[in-house]
PDB file of N, CA and C in Angstrom:
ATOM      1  N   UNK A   1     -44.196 -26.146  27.875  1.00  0.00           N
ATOM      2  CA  UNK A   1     -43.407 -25.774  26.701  1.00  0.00           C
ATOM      3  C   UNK A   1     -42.884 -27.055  26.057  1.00  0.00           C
ATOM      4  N   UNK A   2     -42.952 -27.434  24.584  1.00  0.00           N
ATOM      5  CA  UNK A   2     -42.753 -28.571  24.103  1.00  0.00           C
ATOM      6  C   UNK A   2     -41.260 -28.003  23.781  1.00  0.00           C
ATOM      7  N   UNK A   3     -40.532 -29.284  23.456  1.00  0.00           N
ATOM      8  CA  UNK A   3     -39.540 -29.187  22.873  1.00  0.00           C
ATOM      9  C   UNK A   3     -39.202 -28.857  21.769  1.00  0.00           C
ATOM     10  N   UNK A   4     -39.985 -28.684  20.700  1.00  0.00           N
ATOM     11  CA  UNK A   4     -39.471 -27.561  19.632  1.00  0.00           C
ATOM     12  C   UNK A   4     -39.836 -26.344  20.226  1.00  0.00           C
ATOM     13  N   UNK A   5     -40.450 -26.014  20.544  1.00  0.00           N
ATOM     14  CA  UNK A   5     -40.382 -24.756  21.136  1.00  0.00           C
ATOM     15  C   UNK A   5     -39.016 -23.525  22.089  1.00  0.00           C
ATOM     16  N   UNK A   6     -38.785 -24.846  23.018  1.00  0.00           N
ATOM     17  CA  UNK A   6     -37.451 -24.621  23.615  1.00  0.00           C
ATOM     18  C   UNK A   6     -36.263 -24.413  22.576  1.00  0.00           C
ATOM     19  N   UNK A   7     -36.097 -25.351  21.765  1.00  0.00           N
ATOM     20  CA  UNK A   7     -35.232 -25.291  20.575  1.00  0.00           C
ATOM     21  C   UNK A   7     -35.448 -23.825  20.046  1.00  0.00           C
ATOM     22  N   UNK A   8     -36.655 -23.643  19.318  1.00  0.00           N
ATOM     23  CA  UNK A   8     -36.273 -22.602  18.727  1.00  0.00           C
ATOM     24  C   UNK A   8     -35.582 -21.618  19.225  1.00  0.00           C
ATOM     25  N   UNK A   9     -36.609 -20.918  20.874  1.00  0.00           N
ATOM     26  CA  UNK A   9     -36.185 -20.525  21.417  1.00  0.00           C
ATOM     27  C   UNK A   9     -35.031 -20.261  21.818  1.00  0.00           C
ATOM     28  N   UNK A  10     -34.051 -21.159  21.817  1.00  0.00           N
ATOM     29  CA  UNK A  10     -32.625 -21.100  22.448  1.00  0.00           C
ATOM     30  C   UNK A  10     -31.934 -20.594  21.363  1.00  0.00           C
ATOM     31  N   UNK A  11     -32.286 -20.701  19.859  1.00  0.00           N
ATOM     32  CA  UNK A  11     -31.299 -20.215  18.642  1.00  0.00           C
ATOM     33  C   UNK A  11     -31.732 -18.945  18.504  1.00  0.00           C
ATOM     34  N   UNK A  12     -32.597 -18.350  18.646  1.00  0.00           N
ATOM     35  CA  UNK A  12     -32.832 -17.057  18.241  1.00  0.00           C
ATOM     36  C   UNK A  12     -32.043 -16.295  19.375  1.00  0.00           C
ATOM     37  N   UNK A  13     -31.552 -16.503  20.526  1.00  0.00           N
ATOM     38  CA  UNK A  13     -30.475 -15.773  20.965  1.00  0.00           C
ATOM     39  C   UNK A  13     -29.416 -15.961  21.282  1.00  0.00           C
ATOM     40  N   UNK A  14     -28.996 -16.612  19.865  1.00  0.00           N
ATOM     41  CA  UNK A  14     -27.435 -17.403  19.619  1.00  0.00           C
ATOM     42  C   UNK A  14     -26.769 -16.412  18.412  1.00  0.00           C
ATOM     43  N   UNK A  15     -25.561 -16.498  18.074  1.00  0.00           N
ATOM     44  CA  UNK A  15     -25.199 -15.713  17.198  1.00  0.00           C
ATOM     45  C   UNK A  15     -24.974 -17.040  16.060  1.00  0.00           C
ATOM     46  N   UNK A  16     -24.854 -16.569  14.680  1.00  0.00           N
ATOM     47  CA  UNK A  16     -25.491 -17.528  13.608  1.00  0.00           C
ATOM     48  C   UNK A  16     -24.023 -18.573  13.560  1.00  0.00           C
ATOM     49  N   UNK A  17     -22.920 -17.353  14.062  1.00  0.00           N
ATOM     50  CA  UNK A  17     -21.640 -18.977  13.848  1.00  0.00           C
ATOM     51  C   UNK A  17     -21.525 -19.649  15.061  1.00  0.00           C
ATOM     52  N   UNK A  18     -22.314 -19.142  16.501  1.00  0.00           N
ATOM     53  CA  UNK A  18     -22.440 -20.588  17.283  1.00  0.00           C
ATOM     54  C   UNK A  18     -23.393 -21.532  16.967  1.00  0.00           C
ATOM     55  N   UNK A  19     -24.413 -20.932  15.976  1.00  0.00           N
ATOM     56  CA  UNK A  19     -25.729 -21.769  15.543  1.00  0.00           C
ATOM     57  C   UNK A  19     -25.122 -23.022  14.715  1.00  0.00           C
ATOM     58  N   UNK A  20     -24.110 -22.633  13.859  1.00  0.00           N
ATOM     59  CA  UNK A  20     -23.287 -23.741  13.107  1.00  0.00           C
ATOM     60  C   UNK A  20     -22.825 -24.483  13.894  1.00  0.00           C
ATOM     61  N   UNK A  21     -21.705 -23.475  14.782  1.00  0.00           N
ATOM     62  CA  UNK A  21     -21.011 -24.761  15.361  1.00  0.00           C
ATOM     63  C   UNK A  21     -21.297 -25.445  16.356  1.00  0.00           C
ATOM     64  N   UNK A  22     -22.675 -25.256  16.920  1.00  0.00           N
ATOM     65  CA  UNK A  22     -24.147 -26.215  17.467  1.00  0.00           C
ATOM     66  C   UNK A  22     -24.267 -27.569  17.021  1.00  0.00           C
ATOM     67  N   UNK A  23     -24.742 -26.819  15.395  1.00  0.00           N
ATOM     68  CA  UNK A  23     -25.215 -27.820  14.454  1.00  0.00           C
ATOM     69  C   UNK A  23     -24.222 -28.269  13.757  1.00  0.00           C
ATOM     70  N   UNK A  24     -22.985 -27.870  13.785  1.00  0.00           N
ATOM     71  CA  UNK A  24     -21.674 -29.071  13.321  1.00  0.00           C
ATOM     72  C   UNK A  24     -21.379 -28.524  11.655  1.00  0.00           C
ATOM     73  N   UNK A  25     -21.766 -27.041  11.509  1.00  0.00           N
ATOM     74  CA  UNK A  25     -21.386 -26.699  10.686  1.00  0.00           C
ATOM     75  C   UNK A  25     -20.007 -26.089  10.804  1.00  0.00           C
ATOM     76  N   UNK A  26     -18.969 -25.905   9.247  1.00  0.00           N
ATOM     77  CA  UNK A  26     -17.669 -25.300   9.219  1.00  0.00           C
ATOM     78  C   UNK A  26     -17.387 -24.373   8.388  1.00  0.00           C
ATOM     79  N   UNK A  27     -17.014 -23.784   8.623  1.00  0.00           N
ATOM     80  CA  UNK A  27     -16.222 -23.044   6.898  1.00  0.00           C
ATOM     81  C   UNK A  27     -14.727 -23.133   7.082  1.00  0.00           C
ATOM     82  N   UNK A  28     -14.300 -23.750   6.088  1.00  0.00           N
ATOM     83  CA  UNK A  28     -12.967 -23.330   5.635  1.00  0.00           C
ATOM     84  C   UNK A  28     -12.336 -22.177   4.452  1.00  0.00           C
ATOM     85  N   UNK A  29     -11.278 -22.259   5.064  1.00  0.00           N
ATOM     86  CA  UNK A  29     -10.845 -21.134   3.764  1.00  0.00           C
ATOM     87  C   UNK A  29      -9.142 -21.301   3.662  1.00  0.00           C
ATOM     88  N   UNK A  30      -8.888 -22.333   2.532  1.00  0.00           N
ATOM     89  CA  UNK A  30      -8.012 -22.940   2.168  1.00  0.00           C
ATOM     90  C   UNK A  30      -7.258 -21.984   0.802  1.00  0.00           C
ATOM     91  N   UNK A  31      -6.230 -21.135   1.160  1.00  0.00           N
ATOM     92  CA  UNK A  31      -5.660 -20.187  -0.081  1.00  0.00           C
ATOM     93  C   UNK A  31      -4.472 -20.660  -0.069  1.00  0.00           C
ATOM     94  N   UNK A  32      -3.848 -20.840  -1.830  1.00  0.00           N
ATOM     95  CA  UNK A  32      -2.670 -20.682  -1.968  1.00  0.00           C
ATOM     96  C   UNK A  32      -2.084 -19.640  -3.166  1.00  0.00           C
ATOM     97  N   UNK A  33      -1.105 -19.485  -3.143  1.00  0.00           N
ATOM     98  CA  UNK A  33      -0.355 -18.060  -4.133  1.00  0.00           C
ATOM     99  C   UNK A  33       1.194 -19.277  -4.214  1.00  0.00           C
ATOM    100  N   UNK A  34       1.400 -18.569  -5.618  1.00  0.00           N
ATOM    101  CA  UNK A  34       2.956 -18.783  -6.450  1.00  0.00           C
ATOM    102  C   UNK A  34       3.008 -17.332  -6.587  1.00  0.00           C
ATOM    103  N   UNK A  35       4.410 -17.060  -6.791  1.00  0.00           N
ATOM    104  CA  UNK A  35       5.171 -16.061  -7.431  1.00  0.00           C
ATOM    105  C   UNK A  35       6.399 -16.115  -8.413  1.00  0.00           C
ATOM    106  N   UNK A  36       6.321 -16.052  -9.678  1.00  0.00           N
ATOM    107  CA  UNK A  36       7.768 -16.334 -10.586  1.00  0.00           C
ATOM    108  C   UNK A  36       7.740 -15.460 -11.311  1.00  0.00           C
ATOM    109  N   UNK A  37       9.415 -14.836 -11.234  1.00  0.00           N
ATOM    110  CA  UNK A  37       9.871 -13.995 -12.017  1.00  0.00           C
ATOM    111  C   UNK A  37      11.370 -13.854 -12.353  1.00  0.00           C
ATOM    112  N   UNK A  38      11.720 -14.308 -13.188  1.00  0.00           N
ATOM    113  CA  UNK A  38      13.132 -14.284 -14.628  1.00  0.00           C
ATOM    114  C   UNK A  38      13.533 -13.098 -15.087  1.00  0.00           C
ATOM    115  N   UNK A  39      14.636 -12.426 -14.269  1.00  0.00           N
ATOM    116  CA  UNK A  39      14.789 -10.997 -15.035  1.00  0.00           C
ATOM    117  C   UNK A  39      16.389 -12.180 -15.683  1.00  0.00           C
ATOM    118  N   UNK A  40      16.537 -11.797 -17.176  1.00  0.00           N
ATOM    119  CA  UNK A  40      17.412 -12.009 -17.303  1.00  0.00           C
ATOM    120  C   UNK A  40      18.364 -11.025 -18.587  1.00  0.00           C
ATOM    121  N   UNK A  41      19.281 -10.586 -18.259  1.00  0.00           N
ATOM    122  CA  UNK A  41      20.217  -9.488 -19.553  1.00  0.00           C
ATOM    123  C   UNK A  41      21.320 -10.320 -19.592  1.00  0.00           C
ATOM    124  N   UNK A  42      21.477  -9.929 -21.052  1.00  0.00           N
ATOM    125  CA  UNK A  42      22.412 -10.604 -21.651  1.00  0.00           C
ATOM    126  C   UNK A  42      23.019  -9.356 -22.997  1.00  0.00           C
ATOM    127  N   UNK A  43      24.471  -9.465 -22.568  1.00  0.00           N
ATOM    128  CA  UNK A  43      25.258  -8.222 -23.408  1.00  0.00           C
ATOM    129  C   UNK A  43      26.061  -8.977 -24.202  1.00  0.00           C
ATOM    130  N   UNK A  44      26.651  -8.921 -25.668  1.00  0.00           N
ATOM    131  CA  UNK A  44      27.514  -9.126 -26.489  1.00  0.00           C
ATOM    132  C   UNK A  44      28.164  -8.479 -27.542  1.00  0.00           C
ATOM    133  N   UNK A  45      29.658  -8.373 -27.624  1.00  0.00           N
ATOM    134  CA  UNK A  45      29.786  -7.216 -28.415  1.00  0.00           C
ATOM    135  C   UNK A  45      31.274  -8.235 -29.210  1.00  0.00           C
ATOM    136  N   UNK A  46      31.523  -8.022 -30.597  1.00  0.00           N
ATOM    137  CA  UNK A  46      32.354  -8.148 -31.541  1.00  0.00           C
ATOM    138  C   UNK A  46      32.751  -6.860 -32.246  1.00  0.00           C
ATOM    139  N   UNK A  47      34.317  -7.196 -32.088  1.00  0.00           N
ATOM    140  CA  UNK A  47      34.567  -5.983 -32.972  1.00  0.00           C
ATOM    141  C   UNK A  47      36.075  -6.882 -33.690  1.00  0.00           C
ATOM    142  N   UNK A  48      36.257  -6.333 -34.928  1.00  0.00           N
ATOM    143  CA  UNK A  48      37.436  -7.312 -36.076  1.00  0.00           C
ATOM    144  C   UNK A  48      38.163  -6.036 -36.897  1.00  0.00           C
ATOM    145  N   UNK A  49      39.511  -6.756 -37.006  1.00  0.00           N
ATOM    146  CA  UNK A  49      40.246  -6.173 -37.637  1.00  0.00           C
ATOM    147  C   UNK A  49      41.072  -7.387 -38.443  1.00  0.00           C
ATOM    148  N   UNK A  50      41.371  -6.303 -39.484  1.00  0.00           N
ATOM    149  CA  UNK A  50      42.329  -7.800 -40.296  1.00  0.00           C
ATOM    150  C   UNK A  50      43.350  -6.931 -40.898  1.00  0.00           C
ATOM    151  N   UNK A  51      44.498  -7.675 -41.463  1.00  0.00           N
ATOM    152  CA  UNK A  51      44.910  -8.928 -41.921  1.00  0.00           C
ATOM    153  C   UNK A  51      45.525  -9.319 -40.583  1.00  0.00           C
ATOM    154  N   UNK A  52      44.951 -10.515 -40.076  1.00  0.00           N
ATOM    155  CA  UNK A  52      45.396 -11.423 -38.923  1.00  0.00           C
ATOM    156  C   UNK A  52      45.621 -10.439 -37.656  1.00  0.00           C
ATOM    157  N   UNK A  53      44.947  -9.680 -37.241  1.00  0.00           N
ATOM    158  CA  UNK A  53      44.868  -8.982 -35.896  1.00  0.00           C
ATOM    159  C   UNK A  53      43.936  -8.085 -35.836  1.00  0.00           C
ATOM    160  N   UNK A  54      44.184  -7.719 -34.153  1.00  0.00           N
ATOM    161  CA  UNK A  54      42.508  -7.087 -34.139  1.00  0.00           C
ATOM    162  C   UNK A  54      41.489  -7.575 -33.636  1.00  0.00           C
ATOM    163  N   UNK A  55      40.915  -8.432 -32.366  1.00  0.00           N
ATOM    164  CA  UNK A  55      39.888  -9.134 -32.705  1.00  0.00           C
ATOM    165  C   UNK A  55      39.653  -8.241 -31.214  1.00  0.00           C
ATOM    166  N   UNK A  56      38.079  -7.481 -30.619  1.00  0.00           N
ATOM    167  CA  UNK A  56      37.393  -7.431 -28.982  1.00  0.00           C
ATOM    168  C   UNK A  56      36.435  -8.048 -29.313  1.00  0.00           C
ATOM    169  N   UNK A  57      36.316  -9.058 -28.328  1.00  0.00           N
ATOM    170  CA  UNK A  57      35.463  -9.851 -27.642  1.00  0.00           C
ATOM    171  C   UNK A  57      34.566  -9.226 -26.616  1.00  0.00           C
ATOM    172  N   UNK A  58      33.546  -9.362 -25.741  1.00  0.00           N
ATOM    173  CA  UNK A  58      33.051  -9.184 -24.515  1.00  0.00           C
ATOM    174  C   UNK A  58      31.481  -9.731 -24.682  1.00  0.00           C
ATOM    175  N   UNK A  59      31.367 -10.522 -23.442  1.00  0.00           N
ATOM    176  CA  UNK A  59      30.187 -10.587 -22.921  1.00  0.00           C
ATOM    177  C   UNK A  59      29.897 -10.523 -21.363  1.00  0.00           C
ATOM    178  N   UNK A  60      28.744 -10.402 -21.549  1.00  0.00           N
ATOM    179  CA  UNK A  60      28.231 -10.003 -20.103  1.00  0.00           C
ATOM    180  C   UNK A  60      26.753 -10.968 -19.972  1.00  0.00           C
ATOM    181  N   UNK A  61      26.673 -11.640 -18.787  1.00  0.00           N
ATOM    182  CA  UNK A  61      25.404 -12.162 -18.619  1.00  0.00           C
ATOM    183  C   UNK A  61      24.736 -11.938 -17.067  1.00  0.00           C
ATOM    184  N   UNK A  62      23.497 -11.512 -16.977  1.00  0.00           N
ATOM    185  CA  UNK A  62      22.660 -11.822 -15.428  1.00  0.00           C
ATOM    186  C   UNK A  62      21.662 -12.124 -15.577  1.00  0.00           C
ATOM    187  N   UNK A  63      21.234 -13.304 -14.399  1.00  0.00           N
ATOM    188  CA  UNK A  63      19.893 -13.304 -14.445  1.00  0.00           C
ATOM    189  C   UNK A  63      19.716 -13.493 -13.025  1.00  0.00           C
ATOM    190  N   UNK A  64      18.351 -13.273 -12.746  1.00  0.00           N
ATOM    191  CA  UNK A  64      17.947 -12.605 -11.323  1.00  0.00           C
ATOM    192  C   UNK A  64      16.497 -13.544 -11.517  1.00  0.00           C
ATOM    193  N   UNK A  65      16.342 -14.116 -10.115  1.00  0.00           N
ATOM    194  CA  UNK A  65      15.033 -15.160 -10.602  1.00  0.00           C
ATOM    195  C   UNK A  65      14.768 -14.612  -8.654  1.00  0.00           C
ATOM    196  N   UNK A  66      13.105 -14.040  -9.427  1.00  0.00           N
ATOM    197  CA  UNK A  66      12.352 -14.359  -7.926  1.00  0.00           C
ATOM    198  C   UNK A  66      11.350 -15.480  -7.575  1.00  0.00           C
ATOM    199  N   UNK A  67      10.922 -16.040  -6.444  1.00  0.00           N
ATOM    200  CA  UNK A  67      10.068 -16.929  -6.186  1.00  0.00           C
ATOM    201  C   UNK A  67       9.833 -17.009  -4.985  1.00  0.00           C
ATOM    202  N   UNK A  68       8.656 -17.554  -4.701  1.00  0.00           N
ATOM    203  CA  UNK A  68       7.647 -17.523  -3.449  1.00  0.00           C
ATOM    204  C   UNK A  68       6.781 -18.180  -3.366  1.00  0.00           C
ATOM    205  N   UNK A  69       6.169 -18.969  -2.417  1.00  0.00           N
ATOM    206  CA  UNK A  69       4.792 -19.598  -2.428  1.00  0.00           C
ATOM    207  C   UNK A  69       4.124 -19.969  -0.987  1.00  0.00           C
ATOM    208  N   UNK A  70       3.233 -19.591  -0.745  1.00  0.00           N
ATOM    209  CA  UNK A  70       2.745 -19.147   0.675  1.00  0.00           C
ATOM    210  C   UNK A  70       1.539 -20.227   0.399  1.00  0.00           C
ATOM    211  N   UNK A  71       0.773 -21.042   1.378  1.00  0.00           N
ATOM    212  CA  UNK A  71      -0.225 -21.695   1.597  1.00  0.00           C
ATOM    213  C   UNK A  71      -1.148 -21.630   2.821  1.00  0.00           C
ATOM    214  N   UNK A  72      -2.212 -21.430   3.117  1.00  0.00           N
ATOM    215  CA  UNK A  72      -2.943 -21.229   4.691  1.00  0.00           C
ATOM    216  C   UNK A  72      -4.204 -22.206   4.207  1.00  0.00           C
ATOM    217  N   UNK A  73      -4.571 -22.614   5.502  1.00  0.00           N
ATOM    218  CA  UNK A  73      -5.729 -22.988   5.724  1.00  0.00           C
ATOM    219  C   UNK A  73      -6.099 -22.936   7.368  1.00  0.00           C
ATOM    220  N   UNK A  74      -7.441 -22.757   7.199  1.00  0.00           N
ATOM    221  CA  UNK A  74      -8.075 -22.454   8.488  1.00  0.00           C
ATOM    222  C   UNK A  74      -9.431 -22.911   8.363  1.00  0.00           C
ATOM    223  N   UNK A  75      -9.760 -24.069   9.514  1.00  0.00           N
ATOM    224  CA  UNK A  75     -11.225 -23.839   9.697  1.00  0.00           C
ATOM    225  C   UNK A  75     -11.442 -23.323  10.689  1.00  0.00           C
ATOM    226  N   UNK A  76     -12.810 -22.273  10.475  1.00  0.00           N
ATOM    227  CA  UNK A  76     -13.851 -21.723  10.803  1.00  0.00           C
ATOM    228  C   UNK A  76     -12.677 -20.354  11.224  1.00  0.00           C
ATOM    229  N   UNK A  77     -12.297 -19.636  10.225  1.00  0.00           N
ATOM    230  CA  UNK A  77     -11.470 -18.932  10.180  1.00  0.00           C
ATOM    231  C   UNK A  77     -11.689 -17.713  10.726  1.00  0.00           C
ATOM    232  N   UNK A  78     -13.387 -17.368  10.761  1.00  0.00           N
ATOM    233  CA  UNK A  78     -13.876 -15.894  11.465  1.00  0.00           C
ATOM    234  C   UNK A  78     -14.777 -16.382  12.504  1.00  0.00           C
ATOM    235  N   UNK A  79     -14.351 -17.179  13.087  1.00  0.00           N
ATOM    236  CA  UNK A  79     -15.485 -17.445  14.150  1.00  0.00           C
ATOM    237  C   UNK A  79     -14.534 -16.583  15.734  1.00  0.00           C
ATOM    238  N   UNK A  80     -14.685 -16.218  16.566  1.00  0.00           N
ATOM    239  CA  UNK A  80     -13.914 -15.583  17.464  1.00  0.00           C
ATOM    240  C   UNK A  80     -14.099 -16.103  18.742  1.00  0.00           C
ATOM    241  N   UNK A  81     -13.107 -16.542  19.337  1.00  0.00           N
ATOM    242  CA  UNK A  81     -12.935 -17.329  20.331  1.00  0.00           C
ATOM    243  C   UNK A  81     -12.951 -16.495  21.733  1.00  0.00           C
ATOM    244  N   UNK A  82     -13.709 -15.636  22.444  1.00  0.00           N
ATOM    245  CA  UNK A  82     -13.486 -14.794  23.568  1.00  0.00           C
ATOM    246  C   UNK A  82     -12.920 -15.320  24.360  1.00  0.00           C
ATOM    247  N   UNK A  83     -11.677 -15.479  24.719  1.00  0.00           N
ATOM    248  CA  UNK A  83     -10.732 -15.573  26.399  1.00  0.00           C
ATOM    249  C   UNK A  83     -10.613 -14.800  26.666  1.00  0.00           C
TER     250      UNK A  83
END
């Protein structure tokens, strides 16, 4: 039996991600996500009276801010390690 022969032999009953990581192949899978969001209300109210009295005022302000940002990376992220 020559040695390509043996070779082949030995990959055809390998599964294809030990065949990579044989042959020194990887996959990565590098994801990232943001999240932004600005709720903001804002209330104002005038009210007048005259001669020289009389005056409502009011305001009201909120703002509400969301945010997030998550990052992963993994190589060879579906390959499965049996212990």
């Amino acid at each position: 039996m020559s040695n390509e022969n043996f070779a082949c032999d030995l990959f055809s009953e390998v599964a294809e991600e030990q065949q990579q990581l044989v042959a020194g192949g990887k996959s990565i899978n590098d994801y990232l996500s943001t999240y932004f969001n600005a709720d903001t209300t804002a209330f104002a109210f005038a009210a007048a009276s005259s001669p020289n009295g009389s005056v409502v005022t009011q305001e009201f302000a909120e703002q509400e801010i969301n945010t997030s940002a998550n990052k992963s990376f993994q190589v060879n992220p579906y390959y499965y390690y049996p212990y």
